[in-house]
Structure formats: C-alpha cells, structure tokens
N, C-alpha and C. Protein backbone atom coordinates (compact mmCIF):
# COMPACT_ATOMS: atom_id res chain seq x y z
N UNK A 1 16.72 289.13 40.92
CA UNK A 1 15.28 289.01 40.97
C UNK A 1 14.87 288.73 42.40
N UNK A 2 13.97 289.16 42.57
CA UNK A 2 13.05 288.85 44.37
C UNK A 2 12.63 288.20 44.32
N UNK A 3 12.47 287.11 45.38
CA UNK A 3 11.47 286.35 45.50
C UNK A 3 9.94 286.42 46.15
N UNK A 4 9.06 285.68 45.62
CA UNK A 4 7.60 286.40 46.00
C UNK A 4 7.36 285.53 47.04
N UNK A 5 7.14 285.90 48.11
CA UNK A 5 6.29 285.35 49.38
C UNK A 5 5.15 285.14 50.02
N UNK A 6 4.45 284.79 49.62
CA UNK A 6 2.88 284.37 49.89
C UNK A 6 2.47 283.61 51.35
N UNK A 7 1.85 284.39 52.47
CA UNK A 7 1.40 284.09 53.11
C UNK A 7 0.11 282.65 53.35
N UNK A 8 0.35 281.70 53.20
CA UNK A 8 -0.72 281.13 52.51
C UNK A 8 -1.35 280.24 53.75
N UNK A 9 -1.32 281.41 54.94
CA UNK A 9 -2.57 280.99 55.92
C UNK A 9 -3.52 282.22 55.90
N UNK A 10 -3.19 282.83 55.52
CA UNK A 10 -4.54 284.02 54.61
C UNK A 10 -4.91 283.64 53.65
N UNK A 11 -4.98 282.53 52.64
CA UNK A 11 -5.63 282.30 52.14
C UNK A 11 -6.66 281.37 52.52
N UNK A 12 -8.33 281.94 52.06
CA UNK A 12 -9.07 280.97 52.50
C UNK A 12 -9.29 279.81 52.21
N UNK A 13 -9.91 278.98 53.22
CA UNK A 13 -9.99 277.43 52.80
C UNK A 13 -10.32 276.56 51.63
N UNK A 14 -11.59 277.55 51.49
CA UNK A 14 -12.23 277.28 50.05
C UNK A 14 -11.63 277.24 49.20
N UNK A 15 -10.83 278.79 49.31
CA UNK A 15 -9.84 278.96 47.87
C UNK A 15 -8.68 278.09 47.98
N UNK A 16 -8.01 277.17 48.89
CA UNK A 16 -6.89 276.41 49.03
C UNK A 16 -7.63 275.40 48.39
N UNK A 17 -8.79 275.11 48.73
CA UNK A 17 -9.28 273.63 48.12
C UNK A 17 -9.95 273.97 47.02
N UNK A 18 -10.42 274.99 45.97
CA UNK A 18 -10.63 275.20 44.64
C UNK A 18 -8.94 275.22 43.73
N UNK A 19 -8.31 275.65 44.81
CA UNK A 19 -6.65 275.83 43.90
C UNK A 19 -6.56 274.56 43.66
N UNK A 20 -6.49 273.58 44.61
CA UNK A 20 -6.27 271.88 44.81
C UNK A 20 -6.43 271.73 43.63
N UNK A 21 -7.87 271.29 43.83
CA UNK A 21 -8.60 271.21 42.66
C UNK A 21 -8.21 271.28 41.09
N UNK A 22 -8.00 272.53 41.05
CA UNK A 22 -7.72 273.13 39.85
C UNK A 22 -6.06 272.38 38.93
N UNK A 23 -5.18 272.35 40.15
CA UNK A 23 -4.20 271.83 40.08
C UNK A 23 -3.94 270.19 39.33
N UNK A 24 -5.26 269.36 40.30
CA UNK A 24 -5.46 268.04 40.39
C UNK A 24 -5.99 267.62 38.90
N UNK A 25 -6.77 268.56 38.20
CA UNK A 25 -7.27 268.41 37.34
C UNK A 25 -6.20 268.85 35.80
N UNK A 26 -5.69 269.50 35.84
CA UNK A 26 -4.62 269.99 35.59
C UNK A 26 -3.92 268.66 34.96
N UNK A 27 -3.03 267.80 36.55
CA UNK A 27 -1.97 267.31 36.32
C UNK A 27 -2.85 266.23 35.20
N UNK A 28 -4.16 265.86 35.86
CA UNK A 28 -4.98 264.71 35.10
C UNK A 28 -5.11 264.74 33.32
N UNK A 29 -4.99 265.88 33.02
CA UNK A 29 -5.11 266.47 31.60
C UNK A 29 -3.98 266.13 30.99
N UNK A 30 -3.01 266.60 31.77
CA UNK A 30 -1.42 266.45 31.24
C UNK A 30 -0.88 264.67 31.08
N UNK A 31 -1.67 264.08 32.06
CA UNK A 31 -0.95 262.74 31.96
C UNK A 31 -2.08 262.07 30.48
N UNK A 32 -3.16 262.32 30.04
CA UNK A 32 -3.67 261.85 29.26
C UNK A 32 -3.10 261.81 28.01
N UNK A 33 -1.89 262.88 28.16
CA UNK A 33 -0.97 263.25 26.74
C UNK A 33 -0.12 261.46 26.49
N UNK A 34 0.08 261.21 25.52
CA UNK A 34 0.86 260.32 25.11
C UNK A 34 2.11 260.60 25.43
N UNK A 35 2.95 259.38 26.12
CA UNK A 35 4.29 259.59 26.95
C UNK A 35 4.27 260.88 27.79
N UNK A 36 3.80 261.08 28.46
CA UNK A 36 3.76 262.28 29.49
C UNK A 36 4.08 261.33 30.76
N UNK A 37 3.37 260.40 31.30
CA UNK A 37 3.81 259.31 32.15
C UNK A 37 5.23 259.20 32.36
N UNK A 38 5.82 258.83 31.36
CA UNK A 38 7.42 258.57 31.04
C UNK A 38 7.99 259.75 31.16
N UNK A 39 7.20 261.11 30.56
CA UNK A 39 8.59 262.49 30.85
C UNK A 39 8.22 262.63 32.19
N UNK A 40 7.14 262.54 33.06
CA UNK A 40 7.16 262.59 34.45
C UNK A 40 7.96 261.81 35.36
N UNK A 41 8.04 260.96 34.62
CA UNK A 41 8.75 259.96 35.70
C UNK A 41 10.35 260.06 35.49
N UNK A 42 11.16 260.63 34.34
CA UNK A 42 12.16 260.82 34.01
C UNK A 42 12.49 261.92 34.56
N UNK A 43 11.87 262.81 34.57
CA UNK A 43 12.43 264.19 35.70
C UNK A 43 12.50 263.95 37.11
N UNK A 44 11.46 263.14 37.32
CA UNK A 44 11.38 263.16 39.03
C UNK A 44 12.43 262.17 39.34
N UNK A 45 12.76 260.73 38.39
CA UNK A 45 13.95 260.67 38.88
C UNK A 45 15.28 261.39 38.62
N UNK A 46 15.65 261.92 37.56
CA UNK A 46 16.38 263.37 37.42
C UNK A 46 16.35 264.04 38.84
N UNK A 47 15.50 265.03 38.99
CA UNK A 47 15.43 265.20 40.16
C UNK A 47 15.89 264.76 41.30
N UNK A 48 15.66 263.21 42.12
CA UNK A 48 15.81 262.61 43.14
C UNK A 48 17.39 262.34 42.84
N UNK A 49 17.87 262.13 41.44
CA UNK A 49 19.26 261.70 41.56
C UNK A 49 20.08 262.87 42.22
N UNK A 50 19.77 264.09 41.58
CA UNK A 50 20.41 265.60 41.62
C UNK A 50 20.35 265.88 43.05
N UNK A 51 19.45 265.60 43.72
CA UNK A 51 19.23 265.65 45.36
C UNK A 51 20.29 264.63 46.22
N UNK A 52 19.79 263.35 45.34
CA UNK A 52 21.22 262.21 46.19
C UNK A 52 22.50 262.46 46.12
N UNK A 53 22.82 263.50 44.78
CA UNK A 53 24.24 263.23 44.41
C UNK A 53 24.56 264.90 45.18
N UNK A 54 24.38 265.52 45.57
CA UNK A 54 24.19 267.12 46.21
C UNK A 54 24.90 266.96 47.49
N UNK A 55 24.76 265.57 47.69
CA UNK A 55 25.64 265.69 49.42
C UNK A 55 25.07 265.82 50.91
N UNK A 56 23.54 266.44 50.05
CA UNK A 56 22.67 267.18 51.14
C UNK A 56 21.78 266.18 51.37
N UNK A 57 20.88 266.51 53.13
CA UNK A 57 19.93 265.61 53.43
C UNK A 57 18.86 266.69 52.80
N UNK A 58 17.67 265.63 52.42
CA UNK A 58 16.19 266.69 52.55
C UNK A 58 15.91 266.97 53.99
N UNK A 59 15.51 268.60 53.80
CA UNK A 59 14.85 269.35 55.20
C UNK A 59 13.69 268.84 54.82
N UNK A 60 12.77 268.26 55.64
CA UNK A 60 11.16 268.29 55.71
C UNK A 60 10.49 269.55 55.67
N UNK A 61 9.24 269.77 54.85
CA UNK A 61 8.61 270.90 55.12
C UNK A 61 8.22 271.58 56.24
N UNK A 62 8.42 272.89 56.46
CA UNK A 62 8.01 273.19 57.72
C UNK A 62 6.46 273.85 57.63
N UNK A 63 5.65 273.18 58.45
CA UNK A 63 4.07 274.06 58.41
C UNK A 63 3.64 275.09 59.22
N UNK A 64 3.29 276.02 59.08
CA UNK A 64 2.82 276.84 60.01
C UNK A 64 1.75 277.06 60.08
C-alpha cells in the first residue's frame, strides 16, 4: 500500500483552524462516553510503554 502525502502548507489557514476545530470537538464528544477517559488513557500508556521498550529515542517533529 502507498502512503498518502499531504502537503499541509497549502492548506489554508482557515481550513487548518476549521479542521482543529472539528477535531477538538470530536475528541470532546468521545470523552463524554462512559469510560472513554480510562480507554484513552490505557492506550496512550500502551503506547508510551511500546515506544520505551523499542530501544528507540523519540525524533521530535519536524516543521516546515
């Protein structure tokens, strides 16, 4: 499979900050669910363990 690459300093400002938005509101919906708090917080540490135990440092994002 390819991966899709999105230029995303062509996208305009507006539309970066309606995506925000959209996103922000989003996650807000999802945490109102009962135990959603708890499966969030169980992946992300999932996550952070899978990263510590990998060997690897985190690269910082790069911005352009």
């Amino acid at each position: 499979m390819d991966a899709v690459k999105v230029d995303v300093n062509s996208i305009p400002d507006e539309t970066g900050r309606r995506f925000g938005q959209c996103i922000i509101a989003g996650l807000r919906e999802y945490l109102k669910q009962p135990g959603a708090r708890e499966a969030l917080d169980a992946r992300t540490r999932a996550r952070n363990e899978r990263r510590n135990s990998s060997g690897h440092e985190s690269v910082p994002a790069v911005v352009h």
